[in-house]
PDB file of N, CA and C in Angstrom:
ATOM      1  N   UNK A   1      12.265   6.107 -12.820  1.00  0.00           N
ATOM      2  CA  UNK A   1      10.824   5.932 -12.821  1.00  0.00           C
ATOM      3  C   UNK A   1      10.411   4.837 -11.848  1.00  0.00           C
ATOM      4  N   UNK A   2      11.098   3.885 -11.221  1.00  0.00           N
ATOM      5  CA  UNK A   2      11.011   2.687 -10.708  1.00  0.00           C
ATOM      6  C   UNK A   2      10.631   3.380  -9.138  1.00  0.00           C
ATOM      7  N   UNK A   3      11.390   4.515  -8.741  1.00  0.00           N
ATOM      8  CA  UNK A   3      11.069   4.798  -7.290  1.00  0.00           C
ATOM      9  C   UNK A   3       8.851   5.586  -7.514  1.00  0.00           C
ATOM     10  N   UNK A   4       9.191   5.975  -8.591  1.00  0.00           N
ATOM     11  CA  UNK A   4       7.686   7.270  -8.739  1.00  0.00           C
ATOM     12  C   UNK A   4       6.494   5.290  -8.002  1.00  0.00           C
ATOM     13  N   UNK A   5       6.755   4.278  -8.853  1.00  0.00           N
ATOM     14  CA  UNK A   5       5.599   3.413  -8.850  1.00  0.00           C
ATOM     15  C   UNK A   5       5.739   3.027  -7.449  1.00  0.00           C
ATOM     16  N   UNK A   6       6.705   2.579  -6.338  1.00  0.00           N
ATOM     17  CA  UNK A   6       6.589   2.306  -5.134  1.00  0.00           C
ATOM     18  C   UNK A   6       5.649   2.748  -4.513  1.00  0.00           C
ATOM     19  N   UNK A   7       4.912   2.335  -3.911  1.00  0.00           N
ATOM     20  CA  UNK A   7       3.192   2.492  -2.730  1.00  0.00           C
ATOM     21  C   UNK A   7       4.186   2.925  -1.829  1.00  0.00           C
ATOM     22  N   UNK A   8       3.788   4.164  -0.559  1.00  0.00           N
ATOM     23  CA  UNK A   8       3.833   4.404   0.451  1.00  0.00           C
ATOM     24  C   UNK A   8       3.060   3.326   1.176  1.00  0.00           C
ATOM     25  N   UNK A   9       3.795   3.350   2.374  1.00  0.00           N
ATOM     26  CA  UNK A   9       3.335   2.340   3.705  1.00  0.00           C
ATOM     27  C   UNK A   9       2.271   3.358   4.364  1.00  0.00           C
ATOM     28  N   UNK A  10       1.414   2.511   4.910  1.00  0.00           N
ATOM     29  CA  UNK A  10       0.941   3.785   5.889  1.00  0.00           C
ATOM     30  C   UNK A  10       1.165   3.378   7.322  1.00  0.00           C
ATOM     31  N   UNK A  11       1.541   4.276   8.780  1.00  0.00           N
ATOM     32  CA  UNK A  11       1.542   4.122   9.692  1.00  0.00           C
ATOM     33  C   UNK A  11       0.794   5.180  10.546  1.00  0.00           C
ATOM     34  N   UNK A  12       0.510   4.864  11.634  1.00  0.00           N
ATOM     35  CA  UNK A  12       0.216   5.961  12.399  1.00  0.00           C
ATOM     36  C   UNK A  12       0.845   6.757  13.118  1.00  0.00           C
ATOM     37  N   UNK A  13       0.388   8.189  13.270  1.00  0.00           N
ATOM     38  CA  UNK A  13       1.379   9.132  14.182  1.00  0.00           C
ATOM     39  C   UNK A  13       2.307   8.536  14.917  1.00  0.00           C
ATOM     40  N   UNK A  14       1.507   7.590  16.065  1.00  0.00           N
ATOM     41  CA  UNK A  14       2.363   7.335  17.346  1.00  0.00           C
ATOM     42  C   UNK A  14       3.625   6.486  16.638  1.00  0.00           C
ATOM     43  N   UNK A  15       3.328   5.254  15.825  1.00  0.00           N
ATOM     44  CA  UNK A  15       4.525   4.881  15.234  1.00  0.00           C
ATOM     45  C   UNK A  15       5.461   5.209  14.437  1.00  0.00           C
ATOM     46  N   UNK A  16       4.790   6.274  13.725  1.00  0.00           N
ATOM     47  CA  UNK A  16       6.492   7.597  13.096  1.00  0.00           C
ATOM     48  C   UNK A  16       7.012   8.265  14.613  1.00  0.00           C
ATOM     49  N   UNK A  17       6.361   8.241  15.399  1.00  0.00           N
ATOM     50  CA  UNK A  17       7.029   9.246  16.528  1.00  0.00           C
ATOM     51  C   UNK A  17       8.172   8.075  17.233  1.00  0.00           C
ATOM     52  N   UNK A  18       7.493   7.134  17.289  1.00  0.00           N
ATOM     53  CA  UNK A  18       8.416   6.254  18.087  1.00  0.00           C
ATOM     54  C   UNK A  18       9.281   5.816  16.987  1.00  0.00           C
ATOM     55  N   UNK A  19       9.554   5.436  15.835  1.00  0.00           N
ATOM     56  CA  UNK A  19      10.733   5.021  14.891  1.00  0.00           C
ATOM     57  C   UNK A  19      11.369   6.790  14.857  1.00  0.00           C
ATOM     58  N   UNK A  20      10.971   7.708  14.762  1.00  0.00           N
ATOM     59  CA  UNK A  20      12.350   8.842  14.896  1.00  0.00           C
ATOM     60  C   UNK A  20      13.207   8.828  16.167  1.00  0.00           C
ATOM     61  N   UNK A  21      12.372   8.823  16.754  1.00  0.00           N
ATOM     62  CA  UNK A  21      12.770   8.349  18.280  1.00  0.00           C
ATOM     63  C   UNK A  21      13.882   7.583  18.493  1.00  0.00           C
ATOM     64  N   UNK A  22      13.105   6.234  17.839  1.00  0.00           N
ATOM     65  CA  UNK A  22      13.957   5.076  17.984  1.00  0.00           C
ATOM     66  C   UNK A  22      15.529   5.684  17.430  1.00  0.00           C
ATOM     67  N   UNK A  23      15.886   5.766  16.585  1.00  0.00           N
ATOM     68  CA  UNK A  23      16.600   6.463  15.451  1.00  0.00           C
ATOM     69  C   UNK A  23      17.005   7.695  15.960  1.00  0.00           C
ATOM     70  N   UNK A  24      16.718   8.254  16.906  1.00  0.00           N
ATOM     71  CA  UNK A  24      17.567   9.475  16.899  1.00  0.00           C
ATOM     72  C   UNK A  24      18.610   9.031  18.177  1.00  0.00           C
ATOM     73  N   UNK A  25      17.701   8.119  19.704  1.00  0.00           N
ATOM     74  CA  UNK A  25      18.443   7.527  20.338  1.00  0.00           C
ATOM     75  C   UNK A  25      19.523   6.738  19.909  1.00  0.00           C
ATOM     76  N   UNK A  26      20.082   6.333  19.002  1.00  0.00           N
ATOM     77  CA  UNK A  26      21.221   5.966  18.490  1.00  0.00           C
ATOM     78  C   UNK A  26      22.295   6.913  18.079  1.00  0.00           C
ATOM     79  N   UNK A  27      21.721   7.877  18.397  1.00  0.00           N
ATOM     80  CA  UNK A  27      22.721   9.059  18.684  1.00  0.00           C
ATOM     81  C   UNK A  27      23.272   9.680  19.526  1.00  0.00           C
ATOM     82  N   UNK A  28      24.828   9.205  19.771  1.00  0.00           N
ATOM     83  CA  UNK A  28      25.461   9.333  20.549  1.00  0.00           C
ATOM     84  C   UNK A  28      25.251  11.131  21.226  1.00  0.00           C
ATOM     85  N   UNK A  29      24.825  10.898  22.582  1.00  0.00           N
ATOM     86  CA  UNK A  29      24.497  12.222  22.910  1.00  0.00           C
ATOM     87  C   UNK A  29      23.193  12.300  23.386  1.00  0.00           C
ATOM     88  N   UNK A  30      22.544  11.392  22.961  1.00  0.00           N
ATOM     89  CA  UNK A  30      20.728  11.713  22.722  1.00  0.00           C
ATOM     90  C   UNK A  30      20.407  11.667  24.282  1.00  0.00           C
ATOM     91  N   UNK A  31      19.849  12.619  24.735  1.00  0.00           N
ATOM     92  CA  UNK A  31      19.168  12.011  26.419  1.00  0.00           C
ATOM     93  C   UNK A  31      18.404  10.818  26.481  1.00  0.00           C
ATOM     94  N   UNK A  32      18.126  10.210  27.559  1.00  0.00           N
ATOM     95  CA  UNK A  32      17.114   9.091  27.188  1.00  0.00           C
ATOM     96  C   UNK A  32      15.717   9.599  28.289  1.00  0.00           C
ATOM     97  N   UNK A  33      15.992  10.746  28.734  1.00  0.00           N
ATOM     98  CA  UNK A  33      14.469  11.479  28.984  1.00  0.00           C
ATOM     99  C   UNK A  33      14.398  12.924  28.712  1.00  0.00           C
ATOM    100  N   UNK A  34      13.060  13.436  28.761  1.00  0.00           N
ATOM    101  CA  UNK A  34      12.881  15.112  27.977  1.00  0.00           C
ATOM    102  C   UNK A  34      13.237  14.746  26.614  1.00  0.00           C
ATOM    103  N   UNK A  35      13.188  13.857  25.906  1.00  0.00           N
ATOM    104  CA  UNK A  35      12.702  14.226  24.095  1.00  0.00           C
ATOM    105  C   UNK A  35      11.413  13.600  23.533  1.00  0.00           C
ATOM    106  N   UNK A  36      10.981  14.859  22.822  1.00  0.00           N
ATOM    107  CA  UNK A  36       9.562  14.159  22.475  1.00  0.00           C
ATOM    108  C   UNK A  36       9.523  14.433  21.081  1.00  0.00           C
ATOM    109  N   UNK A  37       8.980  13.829  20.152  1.00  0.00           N
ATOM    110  CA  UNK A  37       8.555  13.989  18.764  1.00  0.00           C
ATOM    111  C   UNK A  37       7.365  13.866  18.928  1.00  0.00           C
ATOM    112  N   UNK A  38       6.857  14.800  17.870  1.00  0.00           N
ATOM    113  CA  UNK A  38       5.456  14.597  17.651  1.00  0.00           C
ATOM    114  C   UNK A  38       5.295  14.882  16.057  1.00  0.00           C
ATOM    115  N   UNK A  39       4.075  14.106  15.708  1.00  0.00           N
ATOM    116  CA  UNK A  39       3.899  13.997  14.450  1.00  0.00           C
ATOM    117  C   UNK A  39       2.549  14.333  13.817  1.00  0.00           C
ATOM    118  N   UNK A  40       2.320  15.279  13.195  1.00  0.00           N
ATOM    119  CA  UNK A  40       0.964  16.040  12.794  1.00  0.00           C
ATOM    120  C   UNK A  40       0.670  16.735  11.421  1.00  0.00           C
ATOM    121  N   UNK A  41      -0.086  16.623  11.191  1.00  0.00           N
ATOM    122  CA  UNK A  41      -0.813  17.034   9.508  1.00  0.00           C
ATOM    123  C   UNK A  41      -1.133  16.213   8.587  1.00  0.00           C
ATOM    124  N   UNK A  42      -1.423  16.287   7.770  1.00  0.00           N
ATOM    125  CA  UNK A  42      -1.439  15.899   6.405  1.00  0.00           C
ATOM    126  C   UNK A  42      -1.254  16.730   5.299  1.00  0.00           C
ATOM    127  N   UNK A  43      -0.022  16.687   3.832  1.00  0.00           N
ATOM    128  CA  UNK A  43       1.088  15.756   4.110  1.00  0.00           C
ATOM    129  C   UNK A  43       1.575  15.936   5.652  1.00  0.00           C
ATOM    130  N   UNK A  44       2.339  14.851   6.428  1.00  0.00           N
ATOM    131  CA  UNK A  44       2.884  14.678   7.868  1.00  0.00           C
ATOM    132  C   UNK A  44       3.543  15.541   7.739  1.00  0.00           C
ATOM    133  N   UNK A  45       4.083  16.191   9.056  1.00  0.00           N
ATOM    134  CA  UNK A  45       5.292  16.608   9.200  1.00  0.00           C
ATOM    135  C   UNK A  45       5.337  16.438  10.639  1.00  0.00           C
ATOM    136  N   UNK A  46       6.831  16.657  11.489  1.00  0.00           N
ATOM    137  CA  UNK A  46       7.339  16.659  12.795  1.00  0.00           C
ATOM    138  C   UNK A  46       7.823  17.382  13.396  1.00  0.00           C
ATOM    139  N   UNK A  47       7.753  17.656  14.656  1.00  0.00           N
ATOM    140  CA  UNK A  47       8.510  18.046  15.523  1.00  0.00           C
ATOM    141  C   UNK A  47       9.439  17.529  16.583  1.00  0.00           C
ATOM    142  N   UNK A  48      10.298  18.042  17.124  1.00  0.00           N
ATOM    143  CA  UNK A  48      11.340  18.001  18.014  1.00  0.00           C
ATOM    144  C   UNK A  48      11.608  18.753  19.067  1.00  0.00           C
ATOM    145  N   UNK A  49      11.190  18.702  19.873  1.00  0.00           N
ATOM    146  CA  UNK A  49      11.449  19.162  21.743  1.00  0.00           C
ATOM    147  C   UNK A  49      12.306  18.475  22.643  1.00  0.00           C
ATOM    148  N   UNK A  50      12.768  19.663  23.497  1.00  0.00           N
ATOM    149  CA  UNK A  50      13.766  18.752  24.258  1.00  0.00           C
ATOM    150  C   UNK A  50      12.995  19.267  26.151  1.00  0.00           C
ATOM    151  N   UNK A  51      12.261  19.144  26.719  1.00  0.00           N
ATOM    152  CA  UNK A  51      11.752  19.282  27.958  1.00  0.00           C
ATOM    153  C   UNK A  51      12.792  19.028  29.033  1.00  0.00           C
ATOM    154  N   UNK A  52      12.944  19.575  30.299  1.00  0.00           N
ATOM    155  CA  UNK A  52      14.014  19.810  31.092  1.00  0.00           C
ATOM    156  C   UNK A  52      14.024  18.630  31.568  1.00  0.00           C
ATOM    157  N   UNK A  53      13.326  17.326  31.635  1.00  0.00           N
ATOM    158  CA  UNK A  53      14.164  16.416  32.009  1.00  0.00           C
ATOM    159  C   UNK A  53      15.327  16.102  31.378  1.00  0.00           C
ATOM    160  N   UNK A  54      15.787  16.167  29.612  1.00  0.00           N
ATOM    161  CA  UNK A  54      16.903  15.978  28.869  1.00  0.00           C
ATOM    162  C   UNK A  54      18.075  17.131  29.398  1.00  0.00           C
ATOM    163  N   UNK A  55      17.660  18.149  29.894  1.00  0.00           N
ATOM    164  CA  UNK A  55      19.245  18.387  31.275  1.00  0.00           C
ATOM    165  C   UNK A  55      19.713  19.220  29.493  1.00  0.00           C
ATOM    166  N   UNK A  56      21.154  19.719  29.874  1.00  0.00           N
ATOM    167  CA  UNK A  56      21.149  20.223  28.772  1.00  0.00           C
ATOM    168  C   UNK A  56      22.079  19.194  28.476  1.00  0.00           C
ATOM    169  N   UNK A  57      21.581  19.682  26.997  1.00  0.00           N
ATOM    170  CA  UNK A  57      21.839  18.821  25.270  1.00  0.00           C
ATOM    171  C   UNK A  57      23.208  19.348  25.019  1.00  0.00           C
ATOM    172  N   UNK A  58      24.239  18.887  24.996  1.00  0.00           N
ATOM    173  CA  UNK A  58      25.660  19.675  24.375  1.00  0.00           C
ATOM    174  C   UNK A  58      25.485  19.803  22.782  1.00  0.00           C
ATOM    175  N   UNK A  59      24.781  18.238  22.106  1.00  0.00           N
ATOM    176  CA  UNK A  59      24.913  18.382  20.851  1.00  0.00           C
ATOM    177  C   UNK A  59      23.256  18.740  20.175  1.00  0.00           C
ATOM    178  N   UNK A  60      22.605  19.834  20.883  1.00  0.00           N
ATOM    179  CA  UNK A  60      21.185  19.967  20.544  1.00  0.00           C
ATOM    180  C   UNK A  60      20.973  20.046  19.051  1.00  0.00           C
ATOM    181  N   UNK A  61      21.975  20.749  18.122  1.00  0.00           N
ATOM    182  CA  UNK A  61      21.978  21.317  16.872  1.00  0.00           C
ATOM    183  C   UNK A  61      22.418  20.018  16.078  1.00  0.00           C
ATOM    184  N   UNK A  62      23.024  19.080  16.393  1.00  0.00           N
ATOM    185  CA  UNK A  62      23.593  17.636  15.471  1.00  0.00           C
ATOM    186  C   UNK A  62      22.236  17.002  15.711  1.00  0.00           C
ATOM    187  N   UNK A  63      22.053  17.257  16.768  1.00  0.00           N
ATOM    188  CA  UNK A  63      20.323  16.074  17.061  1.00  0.00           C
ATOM    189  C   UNK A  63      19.270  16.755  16.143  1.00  0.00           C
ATOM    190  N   UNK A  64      18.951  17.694  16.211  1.00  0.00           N
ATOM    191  CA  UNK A  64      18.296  18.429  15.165  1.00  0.00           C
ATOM    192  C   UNK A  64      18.411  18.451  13.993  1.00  0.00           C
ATOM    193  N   UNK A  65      19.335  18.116  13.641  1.00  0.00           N
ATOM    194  CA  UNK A  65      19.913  18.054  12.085  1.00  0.00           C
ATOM    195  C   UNK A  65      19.249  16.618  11.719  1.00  0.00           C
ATOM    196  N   UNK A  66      19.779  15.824  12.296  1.00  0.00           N
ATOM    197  CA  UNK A  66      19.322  14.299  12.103  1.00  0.00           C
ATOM    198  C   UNK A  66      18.499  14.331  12.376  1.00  0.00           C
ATOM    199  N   UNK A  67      17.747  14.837  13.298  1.00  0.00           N
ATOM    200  CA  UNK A  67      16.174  14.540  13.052  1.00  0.00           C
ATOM    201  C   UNK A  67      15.348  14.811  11.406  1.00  0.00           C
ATOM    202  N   UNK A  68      15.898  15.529  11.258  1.00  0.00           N
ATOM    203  CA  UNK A  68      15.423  16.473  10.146  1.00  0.00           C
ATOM    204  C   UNK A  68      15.661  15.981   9.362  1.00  0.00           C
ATOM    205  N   UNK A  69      17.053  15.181   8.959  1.00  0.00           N
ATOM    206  CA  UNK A  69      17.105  13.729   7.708  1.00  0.00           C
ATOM    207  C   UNK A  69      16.543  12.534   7.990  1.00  0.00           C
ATOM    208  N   UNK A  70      15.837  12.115   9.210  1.00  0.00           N
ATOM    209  CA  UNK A  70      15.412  11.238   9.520  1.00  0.00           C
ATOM    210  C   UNK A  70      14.019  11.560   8.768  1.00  0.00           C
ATOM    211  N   UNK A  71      13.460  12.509   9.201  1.00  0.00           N
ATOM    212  CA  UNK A  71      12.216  12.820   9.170  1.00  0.00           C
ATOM    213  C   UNK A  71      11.781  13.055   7.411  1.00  0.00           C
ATOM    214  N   UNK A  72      12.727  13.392   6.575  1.00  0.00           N
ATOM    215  CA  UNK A  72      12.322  13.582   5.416  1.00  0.00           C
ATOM    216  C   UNK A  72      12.811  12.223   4.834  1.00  0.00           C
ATOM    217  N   UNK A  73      13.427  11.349   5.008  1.00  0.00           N
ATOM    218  CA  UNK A  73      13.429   9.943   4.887  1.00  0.00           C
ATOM    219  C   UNK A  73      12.530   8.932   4.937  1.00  0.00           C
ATOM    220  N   UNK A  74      11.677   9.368   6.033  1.00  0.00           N
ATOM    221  CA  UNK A  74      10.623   8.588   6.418  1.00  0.00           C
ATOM    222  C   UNK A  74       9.260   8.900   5.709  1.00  0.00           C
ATOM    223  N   UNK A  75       9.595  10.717   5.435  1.00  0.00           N
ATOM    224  CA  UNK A  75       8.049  11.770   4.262  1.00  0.00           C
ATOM    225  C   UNK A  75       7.912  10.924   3.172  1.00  0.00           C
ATOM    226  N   UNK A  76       8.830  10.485   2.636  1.00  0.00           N
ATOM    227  CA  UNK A  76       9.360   9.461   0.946  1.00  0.00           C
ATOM    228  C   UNK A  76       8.409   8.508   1.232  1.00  0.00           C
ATOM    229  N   UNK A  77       8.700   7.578   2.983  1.00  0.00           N
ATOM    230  CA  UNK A  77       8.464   6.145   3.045  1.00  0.00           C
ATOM    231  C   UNK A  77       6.954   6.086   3.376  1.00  0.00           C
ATOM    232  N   UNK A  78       6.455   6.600   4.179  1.00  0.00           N
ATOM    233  CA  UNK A  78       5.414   6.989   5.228  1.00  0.00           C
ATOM    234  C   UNK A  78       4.205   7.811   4.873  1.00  0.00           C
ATOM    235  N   UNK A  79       2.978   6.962   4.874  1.00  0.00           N
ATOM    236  CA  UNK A  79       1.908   8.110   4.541  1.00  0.00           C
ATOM    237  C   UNK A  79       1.568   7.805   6.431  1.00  0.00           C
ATOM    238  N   UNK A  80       0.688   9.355   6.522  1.00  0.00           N
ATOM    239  CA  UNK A  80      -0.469   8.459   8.394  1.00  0.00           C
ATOM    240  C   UNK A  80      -1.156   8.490   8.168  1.00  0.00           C
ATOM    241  N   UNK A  81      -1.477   8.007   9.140  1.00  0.00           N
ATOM    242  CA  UNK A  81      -3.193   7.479   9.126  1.00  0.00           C
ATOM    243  C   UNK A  81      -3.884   8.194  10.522  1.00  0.00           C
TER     244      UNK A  81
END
């Protein structure tokens, strides 16, 4: 019951986009140009693109994955604004 009373933080789009970001670049593999997140709705949700400057991705499907635990990690933490 202790997690139900915790307040969500609120942030804005651009700063969930840049902390997945941040966080996915620590992944060995990650390009460091052509990836974009974007972050939209209410409840939020995200996306993940890889644009031809990121060249090809060997590990496109591991980056995707982690995005995707990143991103529902952050749904828990994160309301936007």
């Amino acid at each position: 019951m202790e997690g139900a009373d915790r307040t969500k933080e609120t942030r804005t789009a651009e700063e969930l986009e840049r902390m997945i970001l941040q966080d996915l670049r620590n992944v060995d593999g990650c390009p460091e140009r052509g990836v974009s997140v974007t972050v939209y709705g209410i409840p939020w949700n995200a996306m993940l693109t890889f644009g031809a400057e990121a060249g090809p991705v060997r590990n496109k499907a591991e980056l995707k994955k982690f995005f995707e635990i990143i991103t529902e990690r952050m749904q828990r933490l994160y309301h936007v604004s």
